[in-house]
Protein backbone atom coordinates (compact mmCIF):
# COMPACT_ATOMS: atom_id res chain seq x y z
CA UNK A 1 0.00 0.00 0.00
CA UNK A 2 0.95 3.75 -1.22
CA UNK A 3 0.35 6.17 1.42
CA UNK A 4 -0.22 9.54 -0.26
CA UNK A 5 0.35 13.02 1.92
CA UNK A 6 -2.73 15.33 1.27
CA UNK A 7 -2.24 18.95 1.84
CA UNK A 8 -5.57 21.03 0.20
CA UNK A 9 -4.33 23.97 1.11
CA UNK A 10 -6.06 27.19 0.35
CA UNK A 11 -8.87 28.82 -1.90
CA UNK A 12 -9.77 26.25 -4.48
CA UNK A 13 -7.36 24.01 -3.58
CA UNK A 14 -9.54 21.99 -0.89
CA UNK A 15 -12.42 21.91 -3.36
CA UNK A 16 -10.59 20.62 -6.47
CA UNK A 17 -8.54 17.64 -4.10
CA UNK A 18 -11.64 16.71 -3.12
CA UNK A 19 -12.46 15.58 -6.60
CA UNK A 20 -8.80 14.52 -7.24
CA UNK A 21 -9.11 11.80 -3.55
CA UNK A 22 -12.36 10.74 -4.92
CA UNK A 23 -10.93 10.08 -8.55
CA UNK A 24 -7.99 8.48 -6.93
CA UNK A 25 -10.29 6.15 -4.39
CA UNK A 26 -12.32 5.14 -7.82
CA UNK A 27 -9.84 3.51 -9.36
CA UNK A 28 -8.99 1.07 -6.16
CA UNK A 29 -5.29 1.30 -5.97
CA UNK A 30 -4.95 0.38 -2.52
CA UNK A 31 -3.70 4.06 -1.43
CA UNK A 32 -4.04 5.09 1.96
CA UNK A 33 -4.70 9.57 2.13
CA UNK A 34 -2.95 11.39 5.11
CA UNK A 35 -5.00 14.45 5.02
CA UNK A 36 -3.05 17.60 6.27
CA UNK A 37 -5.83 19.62 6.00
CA UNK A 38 -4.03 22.25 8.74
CA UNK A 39 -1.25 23.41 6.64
CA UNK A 40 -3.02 26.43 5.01
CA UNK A 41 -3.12 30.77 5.63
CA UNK A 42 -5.02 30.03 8.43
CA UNK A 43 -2.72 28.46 10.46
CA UNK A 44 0.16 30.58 9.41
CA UNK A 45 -1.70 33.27 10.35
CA UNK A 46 -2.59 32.15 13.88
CA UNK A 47 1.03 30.32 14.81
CA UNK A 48 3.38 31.93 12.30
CA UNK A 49 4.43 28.67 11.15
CA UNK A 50 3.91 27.46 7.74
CA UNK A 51 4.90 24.18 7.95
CA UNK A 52 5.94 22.67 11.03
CA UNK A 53 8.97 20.27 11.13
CA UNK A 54 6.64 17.38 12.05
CA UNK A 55 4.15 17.68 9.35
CA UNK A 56 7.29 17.88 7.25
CA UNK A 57 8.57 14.62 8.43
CA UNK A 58 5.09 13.28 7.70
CA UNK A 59 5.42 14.49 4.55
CA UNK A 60 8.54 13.23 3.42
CA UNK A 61 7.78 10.04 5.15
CA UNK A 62 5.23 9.27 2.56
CA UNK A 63 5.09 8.08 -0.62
CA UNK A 64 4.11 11.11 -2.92
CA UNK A 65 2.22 14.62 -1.97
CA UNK A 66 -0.37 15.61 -3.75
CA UNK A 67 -1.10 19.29 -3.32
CA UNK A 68 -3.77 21.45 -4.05
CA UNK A 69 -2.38 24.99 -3.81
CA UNK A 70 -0.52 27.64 -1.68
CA UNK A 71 -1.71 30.88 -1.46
CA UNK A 72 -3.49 33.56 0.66
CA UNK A 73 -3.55 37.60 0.32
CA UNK A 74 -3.73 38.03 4.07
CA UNK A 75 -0.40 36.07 4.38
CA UNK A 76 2.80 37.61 3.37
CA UNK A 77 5.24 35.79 0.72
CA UNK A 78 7.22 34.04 3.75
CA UNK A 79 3.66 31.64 3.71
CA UNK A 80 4.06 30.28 0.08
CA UNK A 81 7.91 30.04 0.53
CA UNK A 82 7.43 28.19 3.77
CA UNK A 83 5.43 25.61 2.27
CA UNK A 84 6.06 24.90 -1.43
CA UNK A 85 9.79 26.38 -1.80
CA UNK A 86 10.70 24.32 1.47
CA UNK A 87 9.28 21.09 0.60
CA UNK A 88 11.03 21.65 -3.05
CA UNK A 89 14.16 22.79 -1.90
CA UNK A 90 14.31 19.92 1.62
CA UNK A 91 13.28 17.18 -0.58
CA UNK A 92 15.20 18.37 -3.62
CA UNK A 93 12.88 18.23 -5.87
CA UNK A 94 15.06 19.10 -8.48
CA UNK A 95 12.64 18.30 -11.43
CA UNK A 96 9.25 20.69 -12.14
CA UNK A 97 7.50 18.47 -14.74
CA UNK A 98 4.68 20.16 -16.45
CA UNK A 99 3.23 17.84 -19.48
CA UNK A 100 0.53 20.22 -21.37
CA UNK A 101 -1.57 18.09 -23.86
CA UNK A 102 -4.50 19.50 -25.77
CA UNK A 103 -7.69 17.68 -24.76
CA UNK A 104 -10.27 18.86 -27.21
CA UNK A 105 -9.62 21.00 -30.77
CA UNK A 106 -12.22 23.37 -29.18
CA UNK A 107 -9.89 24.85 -26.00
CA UNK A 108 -7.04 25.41 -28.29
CA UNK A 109 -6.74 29.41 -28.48
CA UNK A 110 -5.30 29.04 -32.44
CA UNK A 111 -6.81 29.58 -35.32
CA UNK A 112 -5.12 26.98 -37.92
CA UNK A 113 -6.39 23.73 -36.56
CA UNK A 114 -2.87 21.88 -37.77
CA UNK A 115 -0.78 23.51 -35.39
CA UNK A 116 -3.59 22.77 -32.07
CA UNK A 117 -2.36 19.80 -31.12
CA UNK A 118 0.12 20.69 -28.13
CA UNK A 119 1.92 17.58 -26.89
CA UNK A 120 5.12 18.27 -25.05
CA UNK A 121 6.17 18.80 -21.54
CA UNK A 122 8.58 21.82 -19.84
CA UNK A 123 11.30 20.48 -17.59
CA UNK A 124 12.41 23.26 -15.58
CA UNK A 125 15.29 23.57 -13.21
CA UNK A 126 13.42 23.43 -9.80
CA UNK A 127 15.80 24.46 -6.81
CA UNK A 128 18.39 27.11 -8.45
CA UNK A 129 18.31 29.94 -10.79
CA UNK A 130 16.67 33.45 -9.27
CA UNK A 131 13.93 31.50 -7.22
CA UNK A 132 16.89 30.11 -4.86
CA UNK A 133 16.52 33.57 -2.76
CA UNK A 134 20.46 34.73 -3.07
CA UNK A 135 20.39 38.51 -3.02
CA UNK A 136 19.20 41.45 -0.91
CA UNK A 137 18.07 44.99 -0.60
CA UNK A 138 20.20 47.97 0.84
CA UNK A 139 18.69 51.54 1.66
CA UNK A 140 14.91 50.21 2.15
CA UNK A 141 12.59 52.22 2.03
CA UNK A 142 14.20 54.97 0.71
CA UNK A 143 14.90 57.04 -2.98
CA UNK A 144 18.22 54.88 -3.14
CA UNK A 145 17.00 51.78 -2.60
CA UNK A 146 18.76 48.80 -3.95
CA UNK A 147 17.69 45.46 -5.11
CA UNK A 148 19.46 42.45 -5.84
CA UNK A 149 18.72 38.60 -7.08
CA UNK A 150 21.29 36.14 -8.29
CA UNK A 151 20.64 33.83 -10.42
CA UNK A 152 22.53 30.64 -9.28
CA UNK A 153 23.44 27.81 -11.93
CA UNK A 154 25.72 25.22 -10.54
CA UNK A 155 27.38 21.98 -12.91
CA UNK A 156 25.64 19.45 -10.87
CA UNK A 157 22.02 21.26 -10.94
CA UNK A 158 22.38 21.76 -14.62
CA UNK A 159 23.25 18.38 -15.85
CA UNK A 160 21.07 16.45 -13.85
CA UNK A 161 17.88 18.62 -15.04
CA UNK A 162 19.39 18.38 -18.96
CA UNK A 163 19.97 14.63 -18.31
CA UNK A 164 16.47 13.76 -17.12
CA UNK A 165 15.08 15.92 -19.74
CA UNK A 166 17.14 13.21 -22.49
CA UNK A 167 15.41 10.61 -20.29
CA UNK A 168 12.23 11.40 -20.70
CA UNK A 169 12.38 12.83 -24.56
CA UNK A 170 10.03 10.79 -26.85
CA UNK A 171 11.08 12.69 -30.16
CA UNK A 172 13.11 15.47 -29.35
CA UNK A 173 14.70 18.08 -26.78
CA UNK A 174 14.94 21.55 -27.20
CA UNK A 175 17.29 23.80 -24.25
CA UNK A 176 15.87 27.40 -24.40
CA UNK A 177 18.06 29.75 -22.51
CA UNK A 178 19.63 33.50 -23.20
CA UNK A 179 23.15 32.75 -23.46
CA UNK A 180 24.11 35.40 -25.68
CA UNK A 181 23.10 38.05 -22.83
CA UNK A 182 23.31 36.11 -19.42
CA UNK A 183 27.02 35.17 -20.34
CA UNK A 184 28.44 33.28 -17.16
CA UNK A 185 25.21 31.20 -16.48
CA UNK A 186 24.75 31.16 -19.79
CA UNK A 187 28.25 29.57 -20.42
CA UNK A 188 28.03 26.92 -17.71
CA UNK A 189 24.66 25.65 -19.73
CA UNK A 190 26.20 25.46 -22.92
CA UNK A 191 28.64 23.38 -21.64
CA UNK A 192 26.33 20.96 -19.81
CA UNK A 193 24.03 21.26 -23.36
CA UNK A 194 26.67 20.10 -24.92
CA UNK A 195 27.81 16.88 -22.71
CA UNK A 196 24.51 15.91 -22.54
CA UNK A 197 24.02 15.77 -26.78
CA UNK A 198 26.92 14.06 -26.68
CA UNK A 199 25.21 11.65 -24.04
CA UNK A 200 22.62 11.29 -25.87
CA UNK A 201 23.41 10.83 -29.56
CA UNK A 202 20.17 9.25 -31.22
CA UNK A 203 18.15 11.93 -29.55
CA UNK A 204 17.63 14.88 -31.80
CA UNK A 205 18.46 18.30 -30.00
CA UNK A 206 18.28 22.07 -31.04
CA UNK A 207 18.38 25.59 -29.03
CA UNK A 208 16.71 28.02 -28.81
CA UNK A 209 17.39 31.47 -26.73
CA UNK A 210 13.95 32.17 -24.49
CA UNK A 211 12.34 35.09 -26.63
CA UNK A 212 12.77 32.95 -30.00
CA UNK A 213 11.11 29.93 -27.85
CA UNK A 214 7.99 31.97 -27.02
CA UNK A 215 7.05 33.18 -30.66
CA UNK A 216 8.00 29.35 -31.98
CA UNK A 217 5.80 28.02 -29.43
CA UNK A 218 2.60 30.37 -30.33
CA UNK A 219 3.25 30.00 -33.99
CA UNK A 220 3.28 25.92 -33.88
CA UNK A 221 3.61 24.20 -30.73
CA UNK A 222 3.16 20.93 -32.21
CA UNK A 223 6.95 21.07 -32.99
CA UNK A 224 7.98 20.43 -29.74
CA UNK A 225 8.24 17.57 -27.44
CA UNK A 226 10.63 18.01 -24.00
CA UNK A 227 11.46 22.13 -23.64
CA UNK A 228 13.90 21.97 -20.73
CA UNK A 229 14.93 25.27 -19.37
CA UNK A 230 16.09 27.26 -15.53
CA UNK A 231 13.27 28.16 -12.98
CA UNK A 232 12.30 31.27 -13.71
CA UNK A 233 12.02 30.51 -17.58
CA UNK A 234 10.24 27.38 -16.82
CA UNK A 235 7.66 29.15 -14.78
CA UNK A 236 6.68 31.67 -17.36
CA UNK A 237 6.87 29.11 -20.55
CA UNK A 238 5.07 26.08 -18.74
CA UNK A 239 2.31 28.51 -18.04
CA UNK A 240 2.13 29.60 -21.78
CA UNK A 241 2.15 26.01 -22.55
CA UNK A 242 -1.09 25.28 -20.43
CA UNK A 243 -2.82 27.90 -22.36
CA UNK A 244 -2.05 26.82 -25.47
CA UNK A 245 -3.74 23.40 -24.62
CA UNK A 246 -6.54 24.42 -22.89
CA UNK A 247 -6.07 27.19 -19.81
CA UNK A 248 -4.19 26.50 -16.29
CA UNK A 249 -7.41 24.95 -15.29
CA UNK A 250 -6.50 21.69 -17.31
CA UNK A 251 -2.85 21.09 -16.77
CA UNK A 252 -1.46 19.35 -13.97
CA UNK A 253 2.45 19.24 -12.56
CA UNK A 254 5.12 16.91 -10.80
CA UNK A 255 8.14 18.01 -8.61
CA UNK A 256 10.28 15.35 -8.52
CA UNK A 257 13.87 14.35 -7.48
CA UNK A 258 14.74 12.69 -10.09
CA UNK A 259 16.97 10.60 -7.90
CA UNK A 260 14.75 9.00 -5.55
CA UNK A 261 11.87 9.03 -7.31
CA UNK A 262 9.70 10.90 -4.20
CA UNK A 263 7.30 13.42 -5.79
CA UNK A 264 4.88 16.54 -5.34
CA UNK A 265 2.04 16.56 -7.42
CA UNK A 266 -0.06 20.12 -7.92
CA UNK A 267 -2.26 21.74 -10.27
CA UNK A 268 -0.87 24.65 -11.88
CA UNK A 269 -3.49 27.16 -11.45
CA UNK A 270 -3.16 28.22 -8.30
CA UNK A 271 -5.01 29.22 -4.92
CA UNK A 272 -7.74 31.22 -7.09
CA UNK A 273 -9.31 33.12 -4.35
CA UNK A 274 -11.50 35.31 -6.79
CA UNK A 275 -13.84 31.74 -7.16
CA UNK A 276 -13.12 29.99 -4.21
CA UNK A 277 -16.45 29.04 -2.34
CA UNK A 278 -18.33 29.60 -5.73
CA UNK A 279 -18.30 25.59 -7.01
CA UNK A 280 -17.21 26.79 -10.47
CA UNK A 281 -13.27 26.11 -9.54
CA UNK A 282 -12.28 23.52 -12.55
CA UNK A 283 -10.93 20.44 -11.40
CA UNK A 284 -9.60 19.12 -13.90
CA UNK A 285 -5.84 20.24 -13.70
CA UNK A 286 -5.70 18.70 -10.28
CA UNK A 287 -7.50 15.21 -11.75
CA UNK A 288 -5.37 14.93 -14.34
CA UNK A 289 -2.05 15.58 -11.56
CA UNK A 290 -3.71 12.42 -9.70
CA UNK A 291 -3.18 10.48 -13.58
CA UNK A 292 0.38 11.91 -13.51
CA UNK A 293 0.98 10.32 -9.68
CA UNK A 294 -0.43 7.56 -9.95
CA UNK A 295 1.50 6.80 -13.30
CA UNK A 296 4.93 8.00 -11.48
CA UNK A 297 3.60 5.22 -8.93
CA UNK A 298 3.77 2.19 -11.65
CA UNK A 299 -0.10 2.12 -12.47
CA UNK A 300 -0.04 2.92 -15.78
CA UNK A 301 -3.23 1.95 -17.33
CA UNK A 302 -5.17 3.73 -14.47
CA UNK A 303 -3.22 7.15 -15.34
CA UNK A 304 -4.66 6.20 -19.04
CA UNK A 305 -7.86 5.74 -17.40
CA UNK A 306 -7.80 8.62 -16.61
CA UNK A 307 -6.87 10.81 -18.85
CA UNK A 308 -9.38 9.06 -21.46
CA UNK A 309 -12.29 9.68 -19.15
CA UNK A 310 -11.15 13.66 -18.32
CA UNK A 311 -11.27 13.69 -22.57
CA UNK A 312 -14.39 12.09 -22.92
CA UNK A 313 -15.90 14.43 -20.24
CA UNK A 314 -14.84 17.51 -22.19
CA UNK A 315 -15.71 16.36 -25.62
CA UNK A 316 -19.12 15.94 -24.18
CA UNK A 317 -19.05 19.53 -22.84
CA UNK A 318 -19.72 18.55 -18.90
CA UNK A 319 -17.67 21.44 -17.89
CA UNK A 320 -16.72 24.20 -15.85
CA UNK A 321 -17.55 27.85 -16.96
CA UNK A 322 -14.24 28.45 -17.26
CA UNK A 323 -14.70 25.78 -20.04
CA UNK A 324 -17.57 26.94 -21.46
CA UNK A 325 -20.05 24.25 -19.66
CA UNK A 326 -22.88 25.12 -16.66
CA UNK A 327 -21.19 22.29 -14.10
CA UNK A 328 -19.96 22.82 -10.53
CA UNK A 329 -16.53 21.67 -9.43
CA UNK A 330 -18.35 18.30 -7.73
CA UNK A 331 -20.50 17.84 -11.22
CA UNK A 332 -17.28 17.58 -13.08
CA UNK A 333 -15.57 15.24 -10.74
CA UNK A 334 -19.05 13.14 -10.89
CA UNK A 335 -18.75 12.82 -14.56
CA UNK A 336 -15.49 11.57 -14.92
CA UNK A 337 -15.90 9.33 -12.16
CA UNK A 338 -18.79 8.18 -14.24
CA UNK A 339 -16.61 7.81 -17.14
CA UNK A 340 -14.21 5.46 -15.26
């Protein structure tokens, strides 16, 4: 038995995991759900602790997290940072996997229906680059302020995200980076780039620098498979990705170290609060990031499952609004249960 660490966390989150559990206990895998249902805003705003170090060790103790999402205006930036950031940087979850695949023809945003079919995943550098927190400000609060971010890029965080990228490369890889104007990181990438082609010989490779990537990607993303790139890039093309096949509320992620296999699993859209309570929150992106755990797990043809029923579902239109359908949150996770 898989035991699976449950954190709902805040605004939609708790109503989309609902769905997500129930779709999980459908398909009868024998997983057993630690709900943390206290590590949310509102008990970092009443203890100042975001996540304790025992919920951690209950965390890490498990099998995989699944996560529904971190976020609250009342709480300052120190929340997030304290839950997601530590768990990703503690567990070194090295790898932010982000697979966007178009479900319907009808939730692609282009126009020439050749060029709709999104199929490829962004591998993104998950614990370096500017998110690492190396910097500071001087004069705060004042007309000379000052502040500064590095961006960190190390040999050993580099060519373990480009060789896990190879790994999981069906057709092709592309690295998208801005080496001709961020020299010094820039250079160390290049170098790993270039080990790792050599690595991996039979697996067609090309570059492309990160403003080049983004007009490619919008003219045909059907041309890509595995776009591996540094956090910050990561972040901003994965969520252009998501769009392109359907909106954040479809698209599901993995943070994994690609060592020991341990994994967090989240839906990329985020704590939402502008719908949370309403029952319109879509819950599909956090479905189909049960499909992606359970298939990091070994079961396979339930991920499938899955995936096939969360299609089926929006080819009939039993949708969100955010969709274009009239069902709640709960409808939607009742039809695809239905579908399974």
């Amino acid at each position: 038995m898989s035991t699976i660490a449950v954190i709902p966390g805040d605004g939609i989150g708790p109503e989309v995991i609902e769905e997500a559990v129930q779709v999980l206990d459908e398909l009868a895998l024998g997983l057993d759900f630690d709900v943390l249902e206290h590590v949310n805003a509102d008990t970092y705003l009443q203890t100042g602790i975001a996540l304790s170090d025992s919920d951690f060790d209950r965390i890490s103790g498990s099998d995989a997290v699944l996560l529904g999402a971190v976020g609250d205006a009342r709480a300052d930036m120190a929340y997030a940072r304290g839950v997601l950031l530590r768990l990703r940087f503690d567990l070194d979850l090295y790898v932010n996997y982000r697979p966007a695949v178009l479900c319907h023809d009808r939730l692609s945003p282009l126009r020439d229906e050749t060029r709709r079919s999104i199929d490829c995943r962004v591998i993104r550098e998950n614990t370096e680059g500017l998110y690492a927190g190396i910097g500071g400000r001087l004069h705060r609060a004042t007309v000379n302020e000052v502040g500064i971010d590095a961006e960190i890029s190390t040999y050993h965080g580099v060519a373990r995200i480009l060789d896990f990228a190879f790994t999981v490369a069906r057709r092709s890889v592309c690295l998208v980076d801005k080496s001709n104007a961020v020299r010094n990181g820039g250079a160390l990438w290049q170098r790993c780039w270039a080990e790792a082609r050599d690595k991996y010989p039979d697996v067609p490779a090309r570059h492309l620098y990160v403003d080049a990537a983004v007009m490619h990607l919008v003219h045909d993303p059907t041309a890509f498979d595995v776009i591996v790139t540094n956090n910050s890039y990561g972040d901003i093309l994965s969520d252009l990705t998501a769009e392109l096949a359907g909106g954040l509320g479809t698209v599901g992620s993995a943070n994994i170290n690609g060592g020991n296999g341990f994994g967090l699993f989240e839906p990329v859209h985020g704590s939402a609060p502008d719908i949370a309570g309403q029952a319109i929150a879509n819950p599909i992106g956090a479905i189909l990031t049960a499909a992606l755990l359970v298939d990091h797990l070994g079961h396979r043809d339930a991920a499938r499952a899955v995936r096939a029923a969360v299609e089926k579902v929006i080819s009939a239109g039993n949708v969100t609004p955010d969709l274009g359908g009239p069902l709640s949150t709960k409808d939607v996770g009742a039809a695809i249960r239905a579908q399974l």
